[in-house]
PDB file of N, CA and C in Angstrom:
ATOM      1  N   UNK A   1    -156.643 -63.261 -33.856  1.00  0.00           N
ATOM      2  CA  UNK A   1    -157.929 -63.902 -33.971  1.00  0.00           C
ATOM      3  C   UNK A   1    -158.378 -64.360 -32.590  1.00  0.00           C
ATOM      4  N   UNK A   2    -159.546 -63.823 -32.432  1.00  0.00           N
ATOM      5  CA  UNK A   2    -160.163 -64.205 -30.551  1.00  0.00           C
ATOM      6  C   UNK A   2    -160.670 -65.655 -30.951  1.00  0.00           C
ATOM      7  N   UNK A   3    -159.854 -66.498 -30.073  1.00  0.00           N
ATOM      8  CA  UNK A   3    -160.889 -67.473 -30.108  1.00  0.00           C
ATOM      9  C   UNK A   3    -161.402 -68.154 -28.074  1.00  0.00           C
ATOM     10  N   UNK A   4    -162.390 -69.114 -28.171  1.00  0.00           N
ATOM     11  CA  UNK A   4    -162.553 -69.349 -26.924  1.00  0.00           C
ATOM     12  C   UNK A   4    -162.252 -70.745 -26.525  1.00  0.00           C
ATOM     13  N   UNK A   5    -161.896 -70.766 -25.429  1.00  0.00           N
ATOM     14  CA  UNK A   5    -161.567 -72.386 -24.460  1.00  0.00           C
ATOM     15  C   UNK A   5    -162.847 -73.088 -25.000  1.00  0.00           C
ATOM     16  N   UNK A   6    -162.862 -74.268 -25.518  1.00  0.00           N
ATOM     17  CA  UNK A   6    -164.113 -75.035 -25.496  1.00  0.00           C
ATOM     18  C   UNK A   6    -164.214 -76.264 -24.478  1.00  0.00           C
ATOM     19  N   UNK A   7    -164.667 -77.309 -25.225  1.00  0.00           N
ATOM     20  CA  UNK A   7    -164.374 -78.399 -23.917  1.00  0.00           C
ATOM     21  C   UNK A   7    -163.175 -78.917 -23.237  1.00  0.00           C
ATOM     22  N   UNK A   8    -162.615 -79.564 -22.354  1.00  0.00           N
ATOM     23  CA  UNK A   8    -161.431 -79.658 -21.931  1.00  0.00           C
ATOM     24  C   UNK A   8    -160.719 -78.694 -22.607  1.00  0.00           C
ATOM     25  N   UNK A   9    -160.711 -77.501 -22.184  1.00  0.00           N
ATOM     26  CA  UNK A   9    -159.994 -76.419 -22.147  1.00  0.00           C
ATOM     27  C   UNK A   9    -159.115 -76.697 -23.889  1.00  0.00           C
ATOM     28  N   UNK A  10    -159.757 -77.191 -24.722  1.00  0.00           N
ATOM     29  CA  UNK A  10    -159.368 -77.248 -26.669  1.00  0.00           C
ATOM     30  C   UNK A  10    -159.654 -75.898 -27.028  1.00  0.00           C
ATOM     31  N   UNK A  11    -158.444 -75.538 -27.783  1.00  0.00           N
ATOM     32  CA  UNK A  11    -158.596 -74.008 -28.832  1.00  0.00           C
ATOM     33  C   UNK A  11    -158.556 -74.835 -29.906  1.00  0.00           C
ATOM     34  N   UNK A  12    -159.398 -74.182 -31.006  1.00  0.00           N
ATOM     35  CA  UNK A  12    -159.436 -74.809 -32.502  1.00  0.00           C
ATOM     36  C   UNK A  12    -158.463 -73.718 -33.020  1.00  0.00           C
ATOM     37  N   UNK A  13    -157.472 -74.192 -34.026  1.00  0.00           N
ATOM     38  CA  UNK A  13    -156.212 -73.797 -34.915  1.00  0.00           C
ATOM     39  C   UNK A  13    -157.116 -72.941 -36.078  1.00  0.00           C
ATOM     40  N   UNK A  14    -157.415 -71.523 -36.444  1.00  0.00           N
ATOM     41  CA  UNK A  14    -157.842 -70.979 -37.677  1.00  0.00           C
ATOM     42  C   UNK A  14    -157.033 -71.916 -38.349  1.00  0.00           C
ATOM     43  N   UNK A  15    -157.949 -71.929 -39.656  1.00  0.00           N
ATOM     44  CA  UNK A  15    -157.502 -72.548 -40.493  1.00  0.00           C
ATOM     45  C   UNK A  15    -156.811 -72.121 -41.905  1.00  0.00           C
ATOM     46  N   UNK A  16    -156.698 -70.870 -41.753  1.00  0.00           N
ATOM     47  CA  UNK A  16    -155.542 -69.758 -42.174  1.00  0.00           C
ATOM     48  C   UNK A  16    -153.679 -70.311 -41.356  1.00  0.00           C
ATOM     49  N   UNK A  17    -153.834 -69.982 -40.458  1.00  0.00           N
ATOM     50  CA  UNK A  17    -152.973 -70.397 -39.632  1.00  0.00           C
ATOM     51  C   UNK A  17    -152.325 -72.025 -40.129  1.00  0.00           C
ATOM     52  N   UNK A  18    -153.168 -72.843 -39.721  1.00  0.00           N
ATOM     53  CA  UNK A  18    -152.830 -74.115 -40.618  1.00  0.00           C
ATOM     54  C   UNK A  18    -151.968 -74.444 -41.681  1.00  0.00           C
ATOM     55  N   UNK A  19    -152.734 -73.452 -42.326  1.00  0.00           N
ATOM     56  CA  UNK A  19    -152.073 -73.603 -44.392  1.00  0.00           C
ATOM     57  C   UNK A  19    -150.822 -72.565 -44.089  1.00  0.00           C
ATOM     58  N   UNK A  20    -150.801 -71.427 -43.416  1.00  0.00           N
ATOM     59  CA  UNK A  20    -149.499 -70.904 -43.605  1.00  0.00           C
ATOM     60  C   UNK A  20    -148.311 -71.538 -43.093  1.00  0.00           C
ATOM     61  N   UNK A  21    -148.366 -72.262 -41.889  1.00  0.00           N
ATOM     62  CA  UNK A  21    -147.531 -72.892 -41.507  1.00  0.00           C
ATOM     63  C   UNK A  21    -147.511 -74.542 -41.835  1.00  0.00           C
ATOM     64  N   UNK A  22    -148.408 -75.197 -42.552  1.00  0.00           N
ATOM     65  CA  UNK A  22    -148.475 -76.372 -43.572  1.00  0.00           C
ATOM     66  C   UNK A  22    -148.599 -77.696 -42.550  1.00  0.00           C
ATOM     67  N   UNK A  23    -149.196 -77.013 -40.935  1.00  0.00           N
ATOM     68  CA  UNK A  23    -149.437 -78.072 -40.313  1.00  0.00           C
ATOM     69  C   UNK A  23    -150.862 -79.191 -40.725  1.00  0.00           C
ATOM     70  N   UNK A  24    -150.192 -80.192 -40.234  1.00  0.00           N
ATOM     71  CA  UNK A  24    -150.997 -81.422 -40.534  1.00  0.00           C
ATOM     72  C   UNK A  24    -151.585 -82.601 -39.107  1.00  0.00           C
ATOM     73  N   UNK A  25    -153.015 -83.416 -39.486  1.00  0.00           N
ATOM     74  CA  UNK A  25    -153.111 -84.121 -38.399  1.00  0.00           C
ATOM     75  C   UNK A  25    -151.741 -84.498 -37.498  1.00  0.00           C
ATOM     76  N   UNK A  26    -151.893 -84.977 -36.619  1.00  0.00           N
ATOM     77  CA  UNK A  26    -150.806 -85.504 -35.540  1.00  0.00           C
ATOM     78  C   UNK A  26    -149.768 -85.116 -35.362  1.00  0.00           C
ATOM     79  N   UNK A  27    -149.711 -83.759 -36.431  1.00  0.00           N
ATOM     80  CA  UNK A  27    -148.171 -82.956 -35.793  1.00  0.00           C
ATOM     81  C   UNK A  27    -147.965 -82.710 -34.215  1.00  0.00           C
ATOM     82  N   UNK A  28    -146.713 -82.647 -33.981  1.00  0.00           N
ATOM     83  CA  UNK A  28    -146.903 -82.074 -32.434  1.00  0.00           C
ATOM     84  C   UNK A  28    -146.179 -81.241 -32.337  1.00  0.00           C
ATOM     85  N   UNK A  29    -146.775 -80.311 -31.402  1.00  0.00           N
ATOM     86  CA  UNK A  29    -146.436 -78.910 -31.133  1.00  0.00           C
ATOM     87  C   UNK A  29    -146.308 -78.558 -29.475  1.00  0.00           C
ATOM     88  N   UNK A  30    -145.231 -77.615 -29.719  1.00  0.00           N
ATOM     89  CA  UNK A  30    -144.469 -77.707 -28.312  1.00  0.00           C
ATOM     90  C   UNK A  30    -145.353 -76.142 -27.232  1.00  0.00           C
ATOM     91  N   UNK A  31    -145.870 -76.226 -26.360  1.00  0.00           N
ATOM     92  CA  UNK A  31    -146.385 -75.153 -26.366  1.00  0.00           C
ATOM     93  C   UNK A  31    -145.818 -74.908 -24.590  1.00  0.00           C
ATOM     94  N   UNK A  32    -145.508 -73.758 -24.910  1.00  0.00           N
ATOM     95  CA  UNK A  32    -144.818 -73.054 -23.359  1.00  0.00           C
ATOM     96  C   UNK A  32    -145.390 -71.479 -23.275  1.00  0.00           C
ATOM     97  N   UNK A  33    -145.469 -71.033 -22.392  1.00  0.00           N
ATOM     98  CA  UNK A  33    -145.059 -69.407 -21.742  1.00  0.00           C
ATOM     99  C   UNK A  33    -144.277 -68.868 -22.175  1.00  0.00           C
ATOM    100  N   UNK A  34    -144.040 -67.412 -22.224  1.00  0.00           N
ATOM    101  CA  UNK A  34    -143.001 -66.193 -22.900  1.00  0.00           C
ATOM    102  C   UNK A  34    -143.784 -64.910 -22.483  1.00  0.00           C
ATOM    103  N   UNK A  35    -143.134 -64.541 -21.580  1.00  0.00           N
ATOM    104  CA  UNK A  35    -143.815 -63.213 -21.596  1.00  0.00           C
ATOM    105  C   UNK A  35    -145.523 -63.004 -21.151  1.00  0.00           C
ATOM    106  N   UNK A  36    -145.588 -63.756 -20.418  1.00  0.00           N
ATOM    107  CA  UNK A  36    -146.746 -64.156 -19.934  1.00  0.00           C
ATOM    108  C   UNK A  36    -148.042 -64.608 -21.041  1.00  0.00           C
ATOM    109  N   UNK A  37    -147.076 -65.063 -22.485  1.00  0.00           N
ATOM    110  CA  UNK A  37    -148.359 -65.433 -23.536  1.00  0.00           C
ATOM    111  C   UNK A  37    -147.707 -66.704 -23.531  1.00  0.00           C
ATOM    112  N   UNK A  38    -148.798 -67.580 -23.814  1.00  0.00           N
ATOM    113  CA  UNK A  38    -148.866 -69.098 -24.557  1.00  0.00           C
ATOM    114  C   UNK A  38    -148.696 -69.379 -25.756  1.00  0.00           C
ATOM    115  N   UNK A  39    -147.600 -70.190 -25.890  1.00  0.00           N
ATOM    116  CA  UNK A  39    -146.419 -69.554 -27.529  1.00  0.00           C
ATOM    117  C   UNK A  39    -147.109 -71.607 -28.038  1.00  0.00           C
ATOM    118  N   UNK A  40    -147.676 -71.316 -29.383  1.00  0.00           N
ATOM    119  CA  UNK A  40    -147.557 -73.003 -29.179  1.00  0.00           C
ATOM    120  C   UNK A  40    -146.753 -73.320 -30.832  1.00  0.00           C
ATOM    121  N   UNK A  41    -145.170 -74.212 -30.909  1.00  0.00           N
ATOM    122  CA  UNK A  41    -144.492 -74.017 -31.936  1.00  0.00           C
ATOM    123  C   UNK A  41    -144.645 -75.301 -32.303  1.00  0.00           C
ATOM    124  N   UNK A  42    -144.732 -75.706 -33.747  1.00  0.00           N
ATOM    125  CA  UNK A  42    -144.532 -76.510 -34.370  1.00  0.00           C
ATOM    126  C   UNK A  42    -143.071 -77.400 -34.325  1.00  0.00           C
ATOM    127  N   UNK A  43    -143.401 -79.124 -34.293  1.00  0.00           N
ATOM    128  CA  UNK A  43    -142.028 -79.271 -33.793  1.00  0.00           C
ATOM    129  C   UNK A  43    -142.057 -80.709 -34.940  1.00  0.00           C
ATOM    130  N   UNK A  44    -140.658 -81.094 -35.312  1.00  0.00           N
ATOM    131  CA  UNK A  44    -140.940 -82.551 -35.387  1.00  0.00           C
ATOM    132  C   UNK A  44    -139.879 -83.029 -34.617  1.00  0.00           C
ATOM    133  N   UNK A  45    -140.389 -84.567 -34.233  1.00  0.00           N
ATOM    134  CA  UNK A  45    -139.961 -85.643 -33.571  1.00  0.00           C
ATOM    135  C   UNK A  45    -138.529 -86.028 -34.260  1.00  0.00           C
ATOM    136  N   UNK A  46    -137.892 -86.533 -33.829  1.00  0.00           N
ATOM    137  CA  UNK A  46    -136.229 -87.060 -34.142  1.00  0.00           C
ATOM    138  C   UNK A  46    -136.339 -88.227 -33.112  1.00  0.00           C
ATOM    139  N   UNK A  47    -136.279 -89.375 -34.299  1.00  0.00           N
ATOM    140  CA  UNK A  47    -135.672 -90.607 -33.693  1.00  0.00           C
ATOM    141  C   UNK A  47    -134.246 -90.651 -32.291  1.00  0.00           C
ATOM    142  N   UNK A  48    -134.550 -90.905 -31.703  1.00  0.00           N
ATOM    143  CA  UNK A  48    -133.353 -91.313 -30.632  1.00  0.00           C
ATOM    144  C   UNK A  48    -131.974 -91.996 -31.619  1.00  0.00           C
ATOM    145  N   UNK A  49    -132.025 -92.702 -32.502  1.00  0.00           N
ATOM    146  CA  UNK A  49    -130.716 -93.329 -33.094  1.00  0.00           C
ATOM    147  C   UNK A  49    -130.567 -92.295 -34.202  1.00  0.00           C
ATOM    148  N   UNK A  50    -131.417 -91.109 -34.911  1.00  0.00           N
ATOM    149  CA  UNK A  50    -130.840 -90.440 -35.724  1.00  0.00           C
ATOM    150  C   UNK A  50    -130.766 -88.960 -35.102  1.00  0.00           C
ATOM    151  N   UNK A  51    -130.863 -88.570 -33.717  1.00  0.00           N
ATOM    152  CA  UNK A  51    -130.531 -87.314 -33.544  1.00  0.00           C
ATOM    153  C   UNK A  51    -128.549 -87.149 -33.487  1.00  0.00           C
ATOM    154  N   UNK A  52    -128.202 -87.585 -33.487  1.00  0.00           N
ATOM    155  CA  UNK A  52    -126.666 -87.373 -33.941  1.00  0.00           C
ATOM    156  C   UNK A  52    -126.581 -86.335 -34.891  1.00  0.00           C
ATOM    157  N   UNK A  53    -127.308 -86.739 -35.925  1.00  0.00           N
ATOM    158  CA  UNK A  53    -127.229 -86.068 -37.229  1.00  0.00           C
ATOM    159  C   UNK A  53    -127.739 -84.594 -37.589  1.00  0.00           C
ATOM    160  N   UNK A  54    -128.546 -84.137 -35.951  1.00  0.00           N
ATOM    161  CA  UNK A  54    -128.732 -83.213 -35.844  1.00  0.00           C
ATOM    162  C   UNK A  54    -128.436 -82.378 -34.459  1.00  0.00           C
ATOM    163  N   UNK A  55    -127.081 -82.674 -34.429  1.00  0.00           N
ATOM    164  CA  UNK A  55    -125.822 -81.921 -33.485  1.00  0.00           C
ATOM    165  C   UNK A  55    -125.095 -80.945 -34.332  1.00  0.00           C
ATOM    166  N   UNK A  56    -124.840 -79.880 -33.256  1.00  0.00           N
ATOM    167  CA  UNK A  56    -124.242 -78.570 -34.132  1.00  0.00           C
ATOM    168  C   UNK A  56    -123.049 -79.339 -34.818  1.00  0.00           C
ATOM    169  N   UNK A  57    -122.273 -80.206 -33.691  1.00  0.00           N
ATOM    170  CA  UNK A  57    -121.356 -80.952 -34.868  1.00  0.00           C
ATOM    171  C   UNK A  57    -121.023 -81.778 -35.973  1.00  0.00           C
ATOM    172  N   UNK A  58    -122.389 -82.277 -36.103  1.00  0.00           N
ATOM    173  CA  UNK A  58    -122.636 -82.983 -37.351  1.00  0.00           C
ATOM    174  C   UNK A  58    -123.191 -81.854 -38.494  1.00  0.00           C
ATOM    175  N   UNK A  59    -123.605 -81.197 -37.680  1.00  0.00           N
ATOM    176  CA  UNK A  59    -124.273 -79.868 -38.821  1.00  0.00           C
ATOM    177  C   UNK A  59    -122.924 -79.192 -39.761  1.00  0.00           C
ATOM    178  N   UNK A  60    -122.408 -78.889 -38.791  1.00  0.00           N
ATOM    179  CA  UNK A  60    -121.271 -78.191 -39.523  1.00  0.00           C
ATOM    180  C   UNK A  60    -120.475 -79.159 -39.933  1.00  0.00           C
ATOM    181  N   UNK A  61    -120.132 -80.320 -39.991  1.00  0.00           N
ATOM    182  CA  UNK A  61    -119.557 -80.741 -40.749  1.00  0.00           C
ATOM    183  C   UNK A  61    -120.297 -81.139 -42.175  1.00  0.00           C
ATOM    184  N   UNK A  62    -121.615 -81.409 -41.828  1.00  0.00           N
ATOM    185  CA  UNK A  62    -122.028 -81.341 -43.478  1.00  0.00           C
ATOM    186  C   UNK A  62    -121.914 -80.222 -44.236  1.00  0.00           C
ATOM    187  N   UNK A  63    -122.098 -78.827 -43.808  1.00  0.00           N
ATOM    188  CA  UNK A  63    -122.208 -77.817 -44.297  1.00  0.00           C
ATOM    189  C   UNK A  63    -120.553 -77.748 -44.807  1.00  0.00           C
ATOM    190  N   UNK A  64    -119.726 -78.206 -44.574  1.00  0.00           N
ATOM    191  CA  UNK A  64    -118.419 -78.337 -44.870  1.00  0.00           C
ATOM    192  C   UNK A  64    -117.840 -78.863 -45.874  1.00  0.00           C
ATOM    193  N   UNK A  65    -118.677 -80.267 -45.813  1.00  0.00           N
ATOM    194  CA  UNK A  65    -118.973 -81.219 -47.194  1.00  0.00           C
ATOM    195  C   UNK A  65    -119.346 -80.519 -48.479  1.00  0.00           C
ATOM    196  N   UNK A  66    -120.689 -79.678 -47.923  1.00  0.00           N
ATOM    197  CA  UNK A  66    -121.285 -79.010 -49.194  1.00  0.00           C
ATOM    198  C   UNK A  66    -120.281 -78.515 -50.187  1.00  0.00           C
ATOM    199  N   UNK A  67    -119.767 -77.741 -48.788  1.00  0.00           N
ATOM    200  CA  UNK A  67    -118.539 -76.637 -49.235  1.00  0.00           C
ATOM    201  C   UNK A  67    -117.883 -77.191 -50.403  1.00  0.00           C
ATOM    202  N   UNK A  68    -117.034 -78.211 -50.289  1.00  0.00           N
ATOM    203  CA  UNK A  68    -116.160 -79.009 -50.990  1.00  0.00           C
ATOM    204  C   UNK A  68    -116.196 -79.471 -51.884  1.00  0.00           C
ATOM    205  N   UNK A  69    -117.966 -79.956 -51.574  1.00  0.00           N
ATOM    206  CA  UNK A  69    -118.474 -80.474 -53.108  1.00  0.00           C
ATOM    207  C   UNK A  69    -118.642 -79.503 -54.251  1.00  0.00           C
ATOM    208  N   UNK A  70    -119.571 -78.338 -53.719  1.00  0.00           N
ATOM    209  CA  UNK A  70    -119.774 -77.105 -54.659  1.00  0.00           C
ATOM    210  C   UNK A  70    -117.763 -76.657 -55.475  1.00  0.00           C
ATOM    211  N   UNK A  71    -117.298 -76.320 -54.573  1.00  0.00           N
ATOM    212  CA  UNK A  71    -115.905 -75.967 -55.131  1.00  0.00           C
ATOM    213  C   UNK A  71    -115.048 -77.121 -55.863  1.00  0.00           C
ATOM    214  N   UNK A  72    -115.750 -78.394 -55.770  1.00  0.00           N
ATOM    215  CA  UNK A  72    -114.897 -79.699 -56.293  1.00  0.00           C
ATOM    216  C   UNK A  72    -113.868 -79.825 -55.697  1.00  0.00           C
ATOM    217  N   UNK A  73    -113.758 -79.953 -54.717  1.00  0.00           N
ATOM    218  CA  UNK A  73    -112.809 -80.519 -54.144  1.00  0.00           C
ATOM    219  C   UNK A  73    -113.048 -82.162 -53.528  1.00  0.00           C
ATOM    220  N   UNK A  74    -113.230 -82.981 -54.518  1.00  0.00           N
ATOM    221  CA  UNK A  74    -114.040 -84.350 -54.389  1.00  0.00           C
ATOM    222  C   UNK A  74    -112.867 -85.409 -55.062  1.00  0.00           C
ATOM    223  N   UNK A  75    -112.451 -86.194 -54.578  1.00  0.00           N
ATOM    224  CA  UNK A  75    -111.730 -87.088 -55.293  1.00  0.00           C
ATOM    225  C   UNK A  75    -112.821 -88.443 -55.856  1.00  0.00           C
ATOM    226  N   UNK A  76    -112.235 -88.871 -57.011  1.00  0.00           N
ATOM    227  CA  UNK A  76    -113.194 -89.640 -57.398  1.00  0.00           C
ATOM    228  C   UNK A  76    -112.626 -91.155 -57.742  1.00  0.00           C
ATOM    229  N   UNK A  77    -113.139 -92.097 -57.838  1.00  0.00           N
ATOM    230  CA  UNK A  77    -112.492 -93.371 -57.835  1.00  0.00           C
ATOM    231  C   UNK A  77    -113.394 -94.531 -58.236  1.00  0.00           C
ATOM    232  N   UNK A  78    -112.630 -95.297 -58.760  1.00  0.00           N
ATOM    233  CA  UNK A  78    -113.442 -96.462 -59.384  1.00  0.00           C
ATOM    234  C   UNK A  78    -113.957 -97.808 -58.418  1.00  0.00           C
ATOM    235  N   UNK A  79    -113.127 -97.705 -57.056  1.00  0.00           N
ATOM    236  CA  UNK A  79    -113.497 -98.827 -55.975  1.00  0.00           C
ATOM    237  C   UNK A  79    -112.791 -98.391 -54.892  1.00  0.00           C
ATOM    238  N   UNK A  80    -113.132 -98.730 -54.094  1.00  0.00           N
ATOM    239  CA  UNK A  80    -112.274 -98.980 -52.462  1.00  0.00           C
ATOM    240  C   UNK A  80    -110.967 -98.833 -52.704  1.00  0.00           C
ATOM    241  N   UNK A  81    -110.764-100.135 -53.691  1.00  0.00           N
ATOM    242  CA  UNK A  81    -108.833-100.265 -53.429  1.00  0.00           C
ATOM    243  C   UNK A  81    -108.222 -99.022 -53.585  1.00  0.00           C
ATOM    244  N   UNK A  82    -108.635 -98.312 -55.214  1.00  0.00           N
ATOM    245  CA  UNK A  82    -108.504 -97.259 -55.269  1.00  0.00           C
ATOM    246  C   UNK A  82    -108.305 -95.842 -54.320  1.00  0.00           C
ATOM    247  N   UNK A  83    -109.595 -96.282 -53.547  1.00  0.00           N
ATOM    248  CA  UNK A  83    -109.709 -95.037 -52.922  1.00  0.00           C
ATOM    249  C   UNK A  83    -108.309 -94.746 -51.675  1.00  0.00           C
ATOM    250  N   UNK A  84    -108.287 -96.356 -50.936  1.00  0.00           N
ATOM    251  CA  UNK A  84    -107.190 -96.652 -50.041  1.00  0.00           C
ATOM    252  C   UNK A  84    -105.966 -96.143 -50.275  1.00  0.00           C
ATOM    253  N   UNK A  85    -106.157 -95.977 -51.970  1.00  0.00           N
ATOM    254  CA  UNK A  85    -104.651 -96.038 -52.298  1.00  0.00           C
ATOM    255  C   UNK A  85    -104.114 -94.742 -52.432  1.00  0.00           C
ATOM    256  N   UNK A  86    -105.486 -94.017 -52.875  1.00  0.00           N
ATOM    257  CA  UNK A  86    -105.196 -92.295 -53.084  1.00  0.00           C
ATOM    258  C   UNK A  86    -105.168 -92.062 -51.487  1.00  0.00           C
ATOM    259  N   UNK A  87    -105.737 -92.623 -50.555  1.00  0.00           N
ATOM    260  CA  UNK A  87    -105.525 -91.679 -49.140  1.00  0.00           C
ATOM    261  C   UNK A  87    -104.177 -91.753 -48.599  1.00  0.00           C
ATOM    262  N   UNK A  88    -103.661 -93.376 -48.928  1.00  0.00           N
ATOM    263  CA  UNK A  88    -102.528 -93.500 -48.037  1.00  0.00           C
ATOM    264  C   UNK A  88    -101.143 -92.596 -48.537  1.00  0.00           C
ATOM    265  N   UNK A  89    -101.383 -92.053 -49.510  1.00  0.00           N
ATOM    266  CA  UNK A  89    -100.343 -91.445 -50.471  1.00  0.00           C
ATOM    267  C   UNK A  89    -100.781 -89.869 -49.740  1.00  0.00           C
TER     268      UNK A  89
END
């Protein structure tokens, strides 16, 4: 879709484009070079105290969890004491 620079150099987003990718006001989008085109990607923000949770190593360990849960491999327990008591064994 051709579109043109308007004021301060603003492209308006078709609004096809929009709905397929389900962007919304104040999203922000990361826009760089590739190949000598202007790539502009949809991004979201991550808190500084919750990006941990999105480290390859936190990733894979949830995906690990899943694992365990789907196959039941879950011990189950009625309180803490309990639980203390099945680990230390």
């Amino acid at each position: 879709m051709l579109r043109k620079l308007g004021k301060n150099y603003q492209i308006a987003i078709p609004r096809e484009i929009i709905r397929e990718l389900g962007l919304n006001k104040e999203d922000h989008m990361d826009i760089y070079i590739s190949e000598n085109k202007v790539v502009l990607e949809p991004k979201i923000l991550i808190p500084k105290d919750q990006a941990y949770f999105y480290t390859g190593e936190w990733q894979a360990d949830e995906k690990e969890a899943e694992e365990d849960i789907q196959q039941g491999r879950v011990t189950k327990t009625k309180n803490l004491g309990e639980l203390f008591k099945k680990l230390d064994k």
